[in-house]
C-alpha atoms as a PDB file:
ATOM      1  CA  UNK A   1       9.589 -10.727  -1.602  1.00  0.00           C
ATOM      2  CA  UNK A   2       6.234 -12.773   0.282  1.00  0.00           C
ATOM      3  CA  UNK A   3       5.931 -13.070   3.436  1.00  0.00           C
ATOM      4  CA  UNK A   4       3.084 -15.354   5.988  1.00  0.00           C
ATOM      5  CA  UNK A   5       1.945 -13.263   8.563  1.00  0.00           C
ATOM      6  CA  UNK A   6       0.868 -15.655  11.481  1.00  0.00           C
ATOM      7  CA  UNK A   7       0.319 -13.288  13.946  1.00  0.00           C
ATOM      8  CA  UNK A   8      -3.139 -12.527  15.222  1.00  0.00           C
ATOM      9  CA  UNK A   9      -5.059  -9.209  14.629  1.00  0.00           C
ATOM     10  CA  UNK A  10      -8.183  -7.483  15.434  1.00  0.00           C
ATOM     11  CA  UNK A  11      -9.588  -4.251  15.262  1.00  0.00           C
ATOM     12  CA  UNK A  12      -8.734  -2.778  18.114  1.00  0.00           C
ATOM     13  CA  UNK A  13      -4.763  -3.051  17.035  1.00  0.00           C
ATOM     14  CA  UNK A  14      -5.392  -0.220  14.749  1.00  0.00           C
ATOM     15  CA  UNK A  15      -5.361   2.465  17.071  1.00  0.00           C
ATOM     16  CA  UNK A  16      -6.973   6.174  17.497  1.00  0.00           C
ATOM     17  CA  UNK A  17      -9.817   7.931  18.986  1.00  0.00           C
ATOM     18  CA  UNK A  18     -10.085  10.125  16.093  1.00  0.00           C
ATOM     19  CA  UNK A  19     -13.905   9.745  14.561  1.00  0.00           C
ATOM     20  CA  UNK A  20     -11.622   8.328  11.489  1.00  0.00           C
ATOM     21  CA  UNK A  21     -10.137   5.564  13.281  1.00  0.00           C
ATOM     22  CA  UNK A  22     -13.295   4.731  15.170  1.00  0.00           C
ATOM     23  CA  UNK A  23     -14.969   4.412  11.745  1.00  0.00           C
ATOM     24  CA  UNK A  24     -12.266   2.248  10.297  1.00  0.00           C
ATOM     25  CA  UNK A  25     -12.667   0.064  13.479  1.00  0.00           C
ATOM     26  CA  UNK A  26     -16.056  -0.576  12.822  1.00  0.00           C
ATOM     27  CA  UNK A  27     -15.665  -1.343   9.455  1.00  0.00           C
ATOM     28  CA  UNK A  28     -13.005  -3.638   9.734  1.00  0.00           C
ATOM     29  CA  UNK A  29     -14.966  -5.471  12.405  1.00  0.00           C
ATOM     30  CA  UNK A  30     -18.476  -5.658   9.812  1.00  0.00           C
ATOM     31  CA  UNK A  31     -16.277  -6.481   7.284  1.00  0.00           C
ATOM     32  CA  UNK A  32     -14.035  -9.190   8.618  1.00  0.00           C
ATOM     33  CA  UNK A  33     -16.873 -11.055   8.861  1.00  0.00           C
ATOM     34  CA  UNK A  34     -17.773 -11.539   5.006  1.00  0.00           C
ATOM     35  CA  UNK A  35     -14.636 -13.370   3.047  1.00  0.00           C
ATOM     36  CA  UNK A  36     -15.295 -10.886   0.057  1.00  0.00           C
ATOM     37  CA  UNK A  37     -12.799  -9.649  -1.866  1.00  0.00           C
ATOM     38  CA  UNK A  38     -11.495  -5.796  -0.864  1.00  0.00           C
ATOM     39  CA  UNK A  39      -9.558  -2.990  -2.294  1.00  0.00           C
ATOM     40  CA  UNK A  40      -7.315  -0.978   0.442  1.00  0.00           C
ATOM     41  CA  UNK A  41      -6.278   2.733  -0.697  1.00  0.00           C
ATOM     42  CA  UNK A  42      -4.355   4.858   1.120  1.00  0.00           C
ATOM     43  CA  UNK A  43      -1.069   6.603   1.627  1.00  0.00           C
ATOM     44  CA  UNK A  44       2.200   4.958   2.204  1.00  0.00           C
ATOM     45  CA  UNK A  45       2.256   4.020   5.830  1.00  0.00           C
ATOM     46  CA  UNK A  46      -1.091   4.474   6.704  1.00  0.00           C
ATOM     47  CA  UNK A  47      -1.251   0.714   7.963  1.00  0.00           C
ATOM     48  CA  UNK A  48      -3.106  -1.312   4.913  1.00  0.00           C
ATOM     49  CA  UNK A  49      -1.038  -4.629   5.900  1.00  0.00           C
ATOM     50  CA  UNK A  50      -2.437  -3.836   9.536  1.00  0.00           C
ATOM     51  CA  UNK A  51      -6.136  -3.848   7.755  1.00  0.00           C
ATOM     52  CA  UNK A  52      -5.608  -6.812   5.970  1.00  0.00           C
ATOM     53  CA  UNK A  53      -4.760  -8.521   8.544  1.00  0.00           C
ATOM     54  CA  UNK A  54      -7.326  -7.651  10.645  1.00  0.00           C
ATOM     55  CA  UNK A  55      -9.346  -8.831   7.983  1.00  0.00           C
ATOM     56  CA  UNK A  56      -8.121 -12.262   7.841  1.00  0.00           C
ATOM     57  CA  UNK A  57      -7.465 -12.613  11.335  1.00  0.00           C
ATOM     58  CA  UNK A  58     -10.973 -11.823  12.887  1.00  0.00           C
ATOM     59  CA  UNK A  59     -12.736 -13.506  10.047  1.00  0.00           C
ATOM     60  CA  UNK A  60     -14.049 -17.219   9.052  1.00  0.00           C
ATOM     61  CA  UNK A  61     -10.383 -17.813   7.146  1.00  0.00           C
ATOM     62  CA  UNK A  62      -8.290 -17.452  10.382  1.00  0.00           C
ATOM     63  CA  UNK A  63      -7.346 -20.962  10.396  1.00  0.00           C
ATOM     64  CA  UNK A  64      -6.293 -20.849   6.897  1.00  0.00           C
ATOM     65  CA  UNK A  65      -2.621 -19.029   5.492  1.00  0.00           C
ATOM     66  CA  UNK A  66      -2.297 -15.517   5.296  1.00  0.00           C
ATOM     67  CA  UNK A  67       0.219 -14.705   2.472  1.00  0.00           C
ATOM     68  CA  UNK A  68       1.397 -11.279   1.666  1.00  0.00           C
ATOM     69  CA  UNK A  69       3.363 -10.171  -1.217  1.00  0.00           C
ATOM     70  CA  UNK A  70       4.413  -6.399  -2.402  1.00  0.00           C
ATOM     71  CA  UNK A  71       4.132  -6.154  -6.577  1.00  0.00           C
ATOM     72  CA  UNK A  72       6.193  -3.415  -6.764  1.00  0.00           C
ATOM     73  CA  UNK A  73       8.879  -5.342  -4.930  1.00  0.00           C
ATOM     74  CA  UNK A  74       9.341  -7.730  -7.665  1.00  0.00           C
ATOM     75  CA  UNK A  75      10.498  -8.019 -11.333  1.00  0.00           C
ATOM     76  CA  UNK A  76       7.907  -8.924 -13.245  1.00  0.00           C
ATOM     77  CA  UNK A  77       9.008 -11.959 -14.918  1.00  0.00           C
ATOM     78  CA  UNK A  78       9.717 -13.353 -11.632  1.00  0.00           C
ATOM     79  CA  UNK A  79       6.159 -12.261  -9.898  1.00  0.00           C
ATOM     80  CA  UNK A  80       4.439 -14.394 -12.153  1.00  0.00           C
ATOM     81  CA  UNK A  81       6.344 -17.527 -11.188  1.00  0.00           C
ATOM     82  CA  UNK A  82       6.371 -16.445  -7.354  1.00  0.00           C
ATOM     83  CA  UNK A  83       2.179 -15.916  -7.941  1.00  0.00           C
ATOM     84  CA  UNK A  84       1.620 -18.311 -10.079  1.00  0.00           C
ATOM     85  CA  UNK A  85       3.969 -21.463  -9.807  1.00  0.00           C
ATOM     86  CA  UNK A  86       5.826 -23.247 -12.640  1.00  0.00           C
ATOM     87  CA  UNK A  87       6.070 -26.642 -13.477  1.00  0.00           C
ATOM     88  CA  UNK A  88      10.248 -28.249 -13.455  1.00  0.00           C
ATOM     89  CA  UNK A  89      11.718 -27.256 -16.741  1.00  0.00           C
ATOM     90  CA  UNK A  90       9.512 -24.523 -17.448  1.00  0.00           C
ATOM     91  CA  UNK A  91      12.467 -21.753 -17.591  1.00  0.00           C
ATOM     92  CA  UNK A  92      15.841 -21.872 -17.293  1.00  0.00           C
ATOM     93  CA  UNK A  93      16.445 -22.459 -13.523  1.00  0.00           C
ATOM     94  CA  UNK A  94      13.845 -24.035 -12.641  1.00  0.00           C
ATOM     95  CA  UNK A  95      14.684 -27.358 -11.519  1.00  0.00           C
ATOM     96  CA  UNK A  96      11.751 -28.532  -9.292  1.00  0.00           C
ATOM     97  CA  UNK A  97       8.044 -27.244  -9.302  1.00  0.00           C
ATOM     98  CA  UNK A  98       7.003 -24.529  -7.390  1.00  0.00           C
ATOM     99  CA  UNK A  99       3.034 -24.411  -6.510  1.00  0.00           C
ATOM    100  CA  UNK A 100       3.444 -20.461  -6.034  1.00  0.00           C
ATOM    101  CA  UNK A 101       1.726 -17.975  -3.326  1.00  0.00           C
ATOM    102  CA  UNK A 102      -1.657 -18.409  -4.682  1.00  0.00           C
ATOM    103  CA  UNK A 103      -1.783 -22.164  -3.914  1.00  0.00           C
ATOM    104  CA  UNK A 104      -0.401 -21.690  -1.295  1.00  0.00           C
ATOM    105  CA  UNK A 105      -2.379 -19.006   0.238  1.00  0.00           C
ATOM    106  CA  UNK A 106      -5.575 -22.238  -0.555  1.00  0.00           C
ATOM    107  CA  UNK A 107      -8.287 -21.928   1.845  1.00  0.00           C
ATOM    108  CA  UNK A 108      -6.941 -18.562   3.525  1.00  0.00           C
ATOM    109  CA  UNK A 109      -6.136 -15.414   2.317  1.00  0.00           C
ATOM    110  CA  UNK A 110      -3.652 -13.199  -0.116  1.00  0.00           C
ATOM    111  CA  UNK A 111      -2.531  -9.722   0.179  1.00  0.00           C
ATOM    112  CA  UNK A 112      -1.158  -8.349  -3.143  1.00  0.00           C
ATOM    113  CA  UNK A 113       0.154  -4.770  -2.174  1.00  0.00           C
ATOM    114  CA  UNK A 114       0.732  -2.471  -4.585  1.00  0.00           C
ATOM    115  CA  UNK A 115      -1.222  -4.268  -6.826  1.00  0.00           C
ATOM    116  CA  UNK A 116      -1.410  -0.784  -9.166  1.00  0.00           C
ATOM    117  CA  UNK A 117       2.077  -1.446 -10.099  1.00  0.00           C
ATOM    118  CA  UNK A 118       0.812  -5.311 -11.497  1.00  0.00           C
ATOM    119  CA  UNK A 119       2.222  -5.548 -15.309  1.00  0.00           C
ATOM    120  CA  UNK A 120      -0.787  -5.762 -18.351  1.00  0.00           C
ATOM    121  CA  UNK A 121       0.462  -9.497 -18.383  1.00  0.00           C
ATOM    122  CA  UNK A 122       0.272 -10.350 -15.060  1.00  0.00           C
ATOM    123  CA  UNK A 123      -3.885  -8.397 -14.499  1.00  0.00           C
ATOM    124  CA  UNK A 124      -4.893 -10.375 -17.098  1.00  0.00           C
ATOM    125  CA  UNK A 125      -3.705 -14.059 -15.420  1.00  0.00           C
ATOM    126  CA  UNK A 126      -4.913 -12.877 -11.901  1.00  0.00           C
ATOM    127  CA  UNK A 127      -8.504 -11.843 -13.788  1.00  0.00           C
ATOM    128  CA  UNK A 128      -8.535 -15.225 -15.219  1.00  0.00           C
ATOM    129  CA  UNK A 129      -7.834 -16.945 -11.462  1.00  0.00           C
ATOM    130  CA  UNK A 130     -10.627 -14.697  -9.933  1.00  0.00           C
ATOM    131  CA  UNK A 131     -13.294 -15.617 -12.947  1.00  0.00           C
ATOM    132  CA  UNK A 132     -12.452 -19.528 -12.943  1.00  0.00           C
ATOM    133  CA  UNK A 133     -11.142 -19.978  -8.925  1.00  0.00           C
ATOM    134  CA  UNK A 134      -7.840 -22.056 -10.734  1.00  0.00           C
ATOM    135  CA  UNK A 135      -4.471 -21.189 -10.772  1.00  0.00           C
ATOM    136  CA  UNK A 136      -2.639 -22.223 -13.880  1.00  0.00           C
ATOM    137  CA  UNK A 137       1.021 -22.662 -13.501  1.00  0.00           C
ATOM    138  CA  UNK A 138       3.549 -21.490 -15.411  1.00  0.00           C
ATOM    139  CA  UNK A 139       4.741 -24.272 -18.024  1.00  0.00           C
ATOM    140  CA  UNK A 140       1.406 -25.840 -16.944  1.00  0.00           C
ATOM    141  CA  UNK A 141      -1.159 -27.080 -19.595  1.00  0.00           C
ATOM    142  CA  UNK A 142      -4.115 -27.620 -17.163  1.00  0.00           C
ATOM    143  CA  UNK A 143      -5.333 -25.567 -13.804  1.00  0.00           C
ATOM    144  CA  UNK A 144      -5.302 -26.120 -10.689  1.00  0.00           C
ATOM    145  CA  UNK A 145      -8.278 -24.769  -8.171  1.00  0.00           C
ATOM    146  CA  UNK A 146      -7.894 -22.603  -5.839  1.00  0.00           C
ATOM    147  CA  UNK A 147     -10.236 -21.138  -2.554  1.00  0.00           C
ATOM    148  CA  UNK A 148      -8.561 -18.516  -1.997  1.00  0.00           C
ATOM    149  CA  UNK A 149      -9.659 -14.631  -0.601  1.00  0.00           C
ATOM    150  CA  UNK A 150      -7.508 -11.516  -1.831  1.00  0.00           C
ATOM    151  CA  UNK A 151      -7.109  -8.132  -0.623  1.00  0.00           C
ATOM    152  CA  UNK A 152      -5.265  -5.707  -2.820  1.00  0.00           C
ATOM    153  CA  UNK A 153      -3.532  -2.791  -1.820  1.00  0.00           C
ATOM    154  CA  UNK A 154      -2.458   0.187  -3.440  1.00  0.00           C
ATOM    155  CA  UNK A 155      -1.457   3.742  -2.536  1.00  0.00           C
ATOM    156  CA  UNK A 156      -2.344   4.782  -6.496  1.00  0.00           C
ATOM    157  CA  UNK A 157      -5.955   5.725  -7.481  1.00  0.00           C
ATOM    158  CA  UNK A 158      -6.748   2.328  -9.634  1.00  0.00           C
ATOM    159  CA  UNK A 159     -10.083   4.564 -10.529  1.00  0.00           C
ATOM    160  CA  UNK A 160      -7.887   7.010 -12.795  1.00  0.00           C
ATOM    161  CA  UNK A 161      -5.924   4.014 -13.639  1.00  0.00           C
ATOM    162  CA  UNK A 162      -8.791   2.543 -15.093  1.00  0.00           C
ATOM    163  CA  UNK A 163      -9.619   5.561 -16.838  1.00  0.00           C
ATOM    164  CA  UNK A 164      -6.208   6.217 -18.341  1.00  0.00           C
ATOM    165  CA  UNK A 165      -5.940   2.698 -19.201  1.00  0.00           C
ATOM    166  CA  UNK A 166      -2.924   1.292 -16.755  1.00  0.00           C
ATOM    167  CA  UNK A 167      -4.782  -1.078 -15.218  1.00  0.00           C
ATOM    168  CA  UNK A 168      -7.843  -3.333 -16.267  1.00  0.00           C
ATOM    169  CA  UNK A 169     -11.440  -2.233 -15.574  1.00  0.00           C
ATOM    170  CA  UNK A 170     -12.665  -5.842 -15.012  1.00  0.00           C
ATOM    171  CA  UNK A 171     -10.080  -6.586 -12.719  1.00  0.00           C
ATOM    172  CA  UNK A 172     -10.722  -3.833 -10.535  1.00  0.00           C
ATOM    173  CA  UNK A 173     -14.126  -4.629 -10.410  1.00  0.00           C
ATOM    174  CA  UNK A 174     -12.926  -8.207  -9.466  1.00  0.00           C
ATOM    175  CA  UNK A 175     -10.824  -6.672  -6.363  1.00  0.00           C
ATOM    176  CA  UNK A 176     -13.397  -4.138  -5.860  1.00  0.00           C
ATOM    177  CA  UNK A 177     -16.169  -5.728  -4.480  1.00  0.00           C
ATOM    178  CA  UNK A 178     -15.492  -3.361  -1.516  1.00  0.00           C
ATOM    179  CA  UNK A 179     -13.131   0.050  -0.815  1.00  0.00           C
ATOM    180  CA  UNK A 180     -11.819   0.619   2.141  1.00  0.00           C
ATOM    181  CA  UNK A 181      -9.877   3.501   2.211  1.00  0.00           C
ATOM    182  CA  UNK A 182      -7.415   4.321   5.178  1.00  0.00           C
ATOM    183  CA  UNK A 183      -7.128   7.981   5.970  1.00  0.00           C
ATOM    184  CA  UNK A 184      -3.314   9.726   6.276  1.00  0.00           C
ATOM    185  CA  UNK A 185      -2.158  10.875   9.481  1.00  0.00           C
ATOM    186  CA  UNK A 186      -2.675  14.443   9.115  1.00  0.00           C
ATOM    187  CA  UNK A 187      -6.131  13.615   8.401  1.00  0.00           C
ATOM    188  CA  UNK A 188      -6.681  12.555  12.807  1.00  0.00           C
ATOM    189  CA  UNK A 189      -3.755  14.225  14.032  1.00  0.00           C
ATOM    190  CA  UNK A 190      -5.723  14.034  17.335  1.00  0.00           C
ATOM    191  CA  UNK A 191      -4.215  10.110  17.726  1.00  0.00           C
ATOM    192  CA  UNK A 192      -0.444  11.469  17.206  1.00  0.00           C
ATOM    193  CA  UNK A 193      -0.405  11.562  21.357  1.00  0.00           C
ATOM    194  CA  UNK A 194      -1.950   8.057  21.193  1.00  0.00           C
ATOM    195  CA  UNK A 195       0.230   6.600  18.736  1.00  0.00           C
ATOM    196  CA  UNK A 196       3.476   8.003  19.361  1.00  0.00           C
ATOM    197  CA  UNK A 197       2.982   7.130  22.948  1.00  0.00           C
ATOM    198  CA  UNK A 198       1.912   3.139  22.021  1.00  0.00           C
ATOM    199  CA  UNK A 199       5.185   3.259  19.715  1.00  0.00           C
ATOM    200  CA  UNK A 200       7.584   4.626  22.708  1.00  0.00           C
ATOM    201  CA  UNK A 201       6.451   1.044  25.001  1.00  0.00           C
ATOM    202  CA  UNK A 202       6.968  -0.758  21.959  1.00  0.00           C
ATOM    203  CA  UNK A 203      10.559   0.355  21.133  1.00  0.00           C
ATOM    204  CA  UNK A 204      11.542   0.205  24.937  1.00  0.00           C
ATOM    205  CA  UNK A 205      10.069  -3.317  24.788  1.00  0.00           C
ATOM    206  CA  UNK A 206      12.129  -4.618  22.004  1.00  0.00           C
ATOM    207  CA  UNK A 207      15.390  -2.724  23.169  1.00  0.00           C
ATOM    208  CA  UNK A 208      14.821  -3.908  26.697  1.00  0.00           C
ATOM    209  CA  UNK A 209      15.210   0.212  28.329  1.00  0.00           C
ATOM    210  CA  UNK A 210      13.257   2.511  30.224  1.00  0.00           C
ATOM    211  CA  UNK A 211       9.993   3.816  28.454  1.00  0.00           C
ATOM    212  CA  UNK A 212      10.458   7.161  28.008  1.00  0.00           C
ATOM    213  CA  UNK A 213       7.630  10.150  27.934  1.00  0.00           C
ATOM    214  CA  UNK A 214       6.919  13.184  25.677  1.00  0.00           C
ATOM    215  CA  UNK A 215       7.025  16.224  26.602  1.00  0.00           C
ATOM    216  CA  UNK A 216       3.983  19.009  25.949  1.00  0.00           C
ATOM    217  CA  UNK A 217       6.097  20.896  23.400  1.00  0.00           C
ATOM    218  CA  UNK A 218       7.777  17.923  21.495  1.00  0.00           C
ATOM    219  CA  UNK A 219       3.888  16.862  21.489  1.00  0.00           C
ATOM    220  CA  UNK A 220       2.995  19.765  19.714  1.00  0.00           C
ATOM    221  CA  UNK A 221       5.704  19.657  17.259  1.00  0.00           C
ATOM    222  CA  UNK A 222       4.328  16.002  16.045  1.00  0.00           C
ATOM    223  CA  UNK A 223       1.133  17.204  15.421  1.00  0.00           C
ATOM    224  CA  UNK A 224       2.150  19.915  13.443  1.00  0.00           C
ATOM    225  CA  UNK A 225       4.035  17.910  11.312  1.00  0.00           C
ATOM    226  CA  UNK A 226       2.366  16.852   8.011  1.00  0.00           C
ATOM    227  CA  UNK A 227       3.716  13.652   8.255  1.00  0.00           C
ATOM    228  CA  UNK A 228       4.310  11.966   4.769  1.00  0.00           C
ATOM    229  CA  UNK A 229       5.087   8.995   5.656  1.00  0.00           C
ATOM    230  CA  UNK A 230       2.523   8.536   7.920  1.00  0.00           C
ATOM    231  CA  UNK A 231       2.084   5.886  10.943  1.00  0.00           C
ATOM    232  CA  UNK A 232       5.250   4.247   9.411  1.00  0.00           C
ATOM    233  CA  UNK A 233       7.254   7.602   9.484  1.00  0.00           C
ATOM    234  CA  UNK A 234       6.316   8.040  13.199  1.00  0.00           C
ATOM    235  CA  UNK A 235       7.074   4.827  14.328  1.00  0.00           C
ATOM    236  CA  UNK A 236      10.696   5.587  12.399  1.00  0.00           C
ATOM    237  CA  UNK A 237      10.965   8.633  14.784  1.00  0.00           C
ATOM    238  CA  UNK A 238       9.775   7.916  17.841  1.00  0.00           C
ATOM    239  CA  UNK A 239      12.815   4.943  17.541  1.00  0.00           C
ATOM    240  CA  UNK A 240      14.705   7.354  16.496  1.00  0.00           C
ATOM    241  CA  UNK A 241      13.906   9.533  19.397  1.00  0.00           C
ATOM    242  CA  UNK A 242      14.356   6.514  21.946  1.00  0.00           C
ATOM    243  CA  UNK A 243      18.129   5.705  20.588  1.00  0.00           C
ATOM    244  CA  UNK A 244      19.521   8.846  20.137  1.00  0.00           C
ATOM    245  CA  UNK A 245      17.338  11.118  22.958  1.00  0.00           C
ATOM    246  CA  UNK A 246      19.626  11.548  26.444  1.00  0.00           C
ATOM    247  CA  UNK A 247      16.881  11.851  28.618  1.00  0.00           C
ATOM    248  CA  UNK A 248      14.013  10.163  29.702  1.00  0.00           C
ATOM    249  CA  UNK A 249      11.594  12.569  27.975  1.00  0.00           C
ATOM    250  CA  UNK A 250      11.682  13.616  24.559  1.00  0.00           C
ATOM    251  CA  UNK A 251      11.954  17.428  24.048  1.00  0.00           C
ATOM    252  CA  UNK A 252      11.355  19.363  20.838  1.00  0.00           C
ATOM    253  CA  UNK A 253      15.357  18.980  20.387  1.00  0.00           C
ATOM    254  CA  UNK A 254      15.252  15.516  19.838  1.00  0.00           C
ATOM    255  CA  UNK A 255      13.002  15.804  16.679  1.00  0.00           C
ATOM    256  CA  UNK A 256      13.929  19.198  15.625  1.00  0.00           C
ATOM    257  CA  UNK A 257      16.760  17.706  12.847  1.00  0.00           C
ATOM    258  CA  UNK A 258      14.587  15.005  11.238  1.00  0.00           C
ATOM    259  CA  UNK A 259      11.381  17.347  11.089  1.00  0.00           C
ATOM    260  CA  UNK A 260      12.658  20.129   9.771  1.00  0.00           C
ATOM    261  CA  UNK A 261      14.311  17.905   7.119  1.00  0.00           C
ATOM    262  CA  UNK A 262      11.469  16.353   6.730  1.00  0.00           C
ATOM    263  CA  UNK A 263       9.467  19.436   5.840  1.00  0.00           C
ATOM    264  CA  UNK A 264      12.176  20.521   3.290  1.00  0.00           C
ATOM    265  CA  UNK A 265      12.453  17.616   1.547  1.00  0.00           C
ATOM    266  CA  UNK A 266       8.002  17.772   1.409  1.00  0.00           C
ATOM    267  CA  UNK A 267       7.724  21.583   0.472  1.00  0.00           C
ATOM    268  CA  UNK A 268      10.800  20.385  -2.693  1.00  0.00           C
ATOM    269  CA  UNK A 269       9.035  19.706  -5.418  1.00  0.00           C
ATOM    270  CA  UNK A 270      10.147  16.467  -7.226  1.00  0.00           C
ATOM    271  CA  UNK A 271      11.408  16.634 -11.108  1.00  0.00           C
ATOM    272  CA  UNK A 272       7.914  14.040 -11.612  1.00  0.00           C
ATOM    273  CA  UNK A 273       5.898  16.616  -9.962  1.00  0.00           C
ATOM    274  CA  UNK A 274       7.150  19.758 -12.324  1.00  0.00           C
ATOM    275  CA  UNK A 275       6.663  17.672 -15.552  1.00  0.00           C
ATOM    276  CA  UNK A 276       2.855  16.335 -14.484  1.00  0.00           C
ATOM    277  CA  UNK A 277       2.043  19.935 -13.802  1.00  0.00           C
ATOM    278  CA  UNK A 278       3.353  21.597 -16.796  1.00  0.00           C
ATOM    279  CA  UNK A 279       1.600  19.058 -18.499  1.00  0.00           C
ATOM    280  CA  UNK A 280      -1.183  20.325 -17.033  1.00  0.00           C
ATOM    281  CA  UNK A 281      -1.120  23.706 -17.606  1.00  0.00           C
ATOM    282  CA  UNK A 282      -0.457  23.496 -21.028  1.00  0.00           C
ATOM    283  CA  UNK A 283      -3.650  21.272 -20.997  1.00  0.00           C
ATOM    284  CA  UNK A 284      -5.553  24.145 -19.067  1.00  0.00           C
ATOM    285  CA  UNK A 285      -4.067  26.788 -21.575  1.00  0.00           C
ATOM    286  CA  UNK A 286      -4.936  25.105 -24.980  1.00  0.00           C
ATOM    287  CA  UNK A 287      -8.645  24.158 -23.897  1.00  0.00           C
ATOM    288  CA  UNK A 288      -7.728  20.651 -23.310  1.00  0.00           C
ATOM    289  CA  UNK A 289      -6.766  20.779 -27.431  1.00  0.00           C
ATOM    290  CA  UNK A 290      -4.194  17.842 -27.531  1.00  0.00           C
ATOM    291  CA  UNK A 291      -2.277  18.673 -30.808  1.00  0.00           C
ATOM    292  CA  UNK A 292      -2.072  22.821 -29.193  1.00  0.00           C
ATOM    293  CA  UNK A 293      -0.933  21.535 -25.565  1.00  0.00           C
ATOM    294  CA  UNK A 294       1.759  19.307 -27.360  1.00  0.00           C
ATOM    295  CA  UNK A 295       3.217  22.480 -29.547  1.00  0.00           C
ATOM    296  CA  UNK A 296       3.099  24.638 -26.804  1.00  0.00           C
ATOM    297  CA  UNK A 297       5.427  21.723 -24.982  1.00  0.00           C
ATOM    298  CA  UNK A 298       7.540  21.854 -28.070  1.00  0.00           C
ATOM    299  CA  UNK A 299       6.755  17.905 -28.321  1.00  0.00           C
ATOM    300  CA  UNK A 300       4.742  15.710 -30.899  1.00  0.00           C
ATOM    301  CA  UNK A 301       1.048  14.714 -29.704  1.00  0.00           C
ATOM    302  CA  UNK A 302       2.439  10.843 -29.893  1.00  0.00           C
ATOM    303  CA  UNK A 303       4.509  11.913 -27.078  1.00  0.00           C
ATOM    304  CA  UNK A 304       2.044  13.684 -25.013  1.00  0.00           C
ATOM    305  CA  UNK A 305      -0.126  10.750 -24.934  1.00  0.00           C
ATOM    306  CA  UNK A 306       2.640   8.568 -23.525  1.00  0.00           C
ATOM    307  CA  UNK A 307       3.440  11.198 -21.076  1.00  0.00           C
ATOM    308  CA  UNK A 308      -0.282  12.039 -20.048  1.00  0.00           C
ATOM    309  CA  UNK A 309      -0.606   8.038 -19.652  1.00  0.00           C
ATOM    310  CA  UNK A 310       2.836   7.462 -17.848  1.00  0.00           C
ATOM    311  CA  UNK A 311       1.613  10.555 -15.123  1.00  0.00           C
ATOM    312  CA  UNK A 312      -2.051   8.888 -14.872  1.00  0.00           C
ATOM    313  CA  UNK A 313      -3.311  12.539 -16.338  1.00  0.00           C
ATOM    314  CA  UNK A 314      -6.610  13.106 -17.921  1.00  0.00           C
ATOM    315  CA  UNK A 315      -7.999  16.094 -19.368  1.00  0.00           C
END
């Protein structure tokens, strides 16, 4: 649900010789410097929880808490109490007070990842912490102030959000102060080598065995692979690799199964993915004419809005 994250980070953790990574680097080193509030975007797996705490880590907070918590992870009825606090008695079950993350993230920093997934509800009481620097319990009648730094996350565009109305312009200009957006995988394929290699010493570290090598072809097999998932799917494989590979070097046989499912399961398009896009082309084939694109979908234009708002679509 949260988590504190007490382990140092810098810049140099986030790995890569790609002109991407090296760019990253240097902006998470300027950056870390300034206790601003930041928006990460990226790709699942991409390492955003890496950036933030880089951010915290290398920066005038590091003596203070680093808190993280995922939005999407969480009901929300129960984020708001784990965010926010609540007084004893303020809901059923709730015995003793509870200061919540944001207090106690005071003087350091707070990661909200996936904040794109944050509930109407919940944007506006964060907006209202970021504009007055208080916190105000739930069951509470008076606020409590806060020092506090946050870093959202999100792998959604919270621009198009904005536009379609999902998420709250003056919030994301709260969070926004600055973008920093981490590129995917495919996008410096050039620090596959690099990576996977860091991630085989890791594994053989933690399972106490020999560190194992890759061979040329299995190499080139990685960095064909569009990779999804990203940093985190690589680090799945190369311990899958490790545990399940016979030898001490990884051949192309020892990724062949999870790759090639991999790529089937990518090139499958998902039921979401067929809906948004005949939404789309009905769009493109009425002229962008609401009322025509909802006939042609056999559905009234009440529907299409909810539909063009649920799949972030704008036309």
């Amino acid at each position: 649900m949260a988590l504190e994250m007490e382990q140092a980070s810098t810049p140099e953790q986030f790995v890569g010789r790609s002109a991407c990574a090296v760019r990253l680097r240097a902006k998470l080193a300027r950056l870390s410097k300034f206790p601003v509030n930041i928006l990460l975007q990226g790709e699942t797996g991409t390492g955003k929880e890496l950036a933030a705490r880089i951010l915290h880590f290398s920066g005038p907070r590091r003596a203070g808490p680093f808190i993280g918590v995922n939005c999407a992870a969480v009901h929300e009825s129960l984020l708001e109490s784990e965010l926010f606090g609540h007084e004893a008695g303020a809901f059923t079950g709730a015995r003793r007070a509870s200061p919540g993350l944001l207090r106690a993230a005071n003087h350091g920093t707070i990661l909200l990842d996936e904040v794109g997934d944050m509930g109407p509800s919940l944007q506006s009481k964060l907006l209202r912490v970021l504009e007055d620097r208080a916190v105000l319990p739930v069951g509470a009648t008076r606020s409590i102030p806060v020092d506090i730094r946050v870093i959202a996350a999100t792998h959604r565009d919270l621009a198009q959000a904005v536009r379609s109305g999902a998420f709250r312009s003056d919030l994301y200009y709260r969070l926004n102060v600055v973008t920093l957006t981490l590129p995917a995988l495919r996008q410096r394929r050039e620090d596959i080598p690099l990576l996977a290699a860091g991630m085989l010493h890791q594994v053989a570290r933690l399972l106490d065995m020999p560190v194992k090598s890759i061979s040329p072809q299995a190499e080139h097999m990685l960095m064909e692979y569009d990779w999804p998932g990203n940093v985190r799917e690589l680090g799945n494989v190369m311990q899958r690799a490790c545990v399940l590979g016979r030898g001490q070097v990884i051949e192309p046989a020892d990724l062949r199964d999870y790759l090639m499912e991999g790529a089937r399961v990518e090139q499958f398009a998902t039921l979401d993915d067929m809906v948004s896009q005949h939404i789309h082309d009905a769009l493109a084939k009425s002229g962008g004419v609401r009322v025509e694109a909802a006939r042609m979908l056999g559905i009234n234009r009440k529907r299409l809005w909810r539909m063009m708002n649920h799949y972030k679509i704008s036309h």
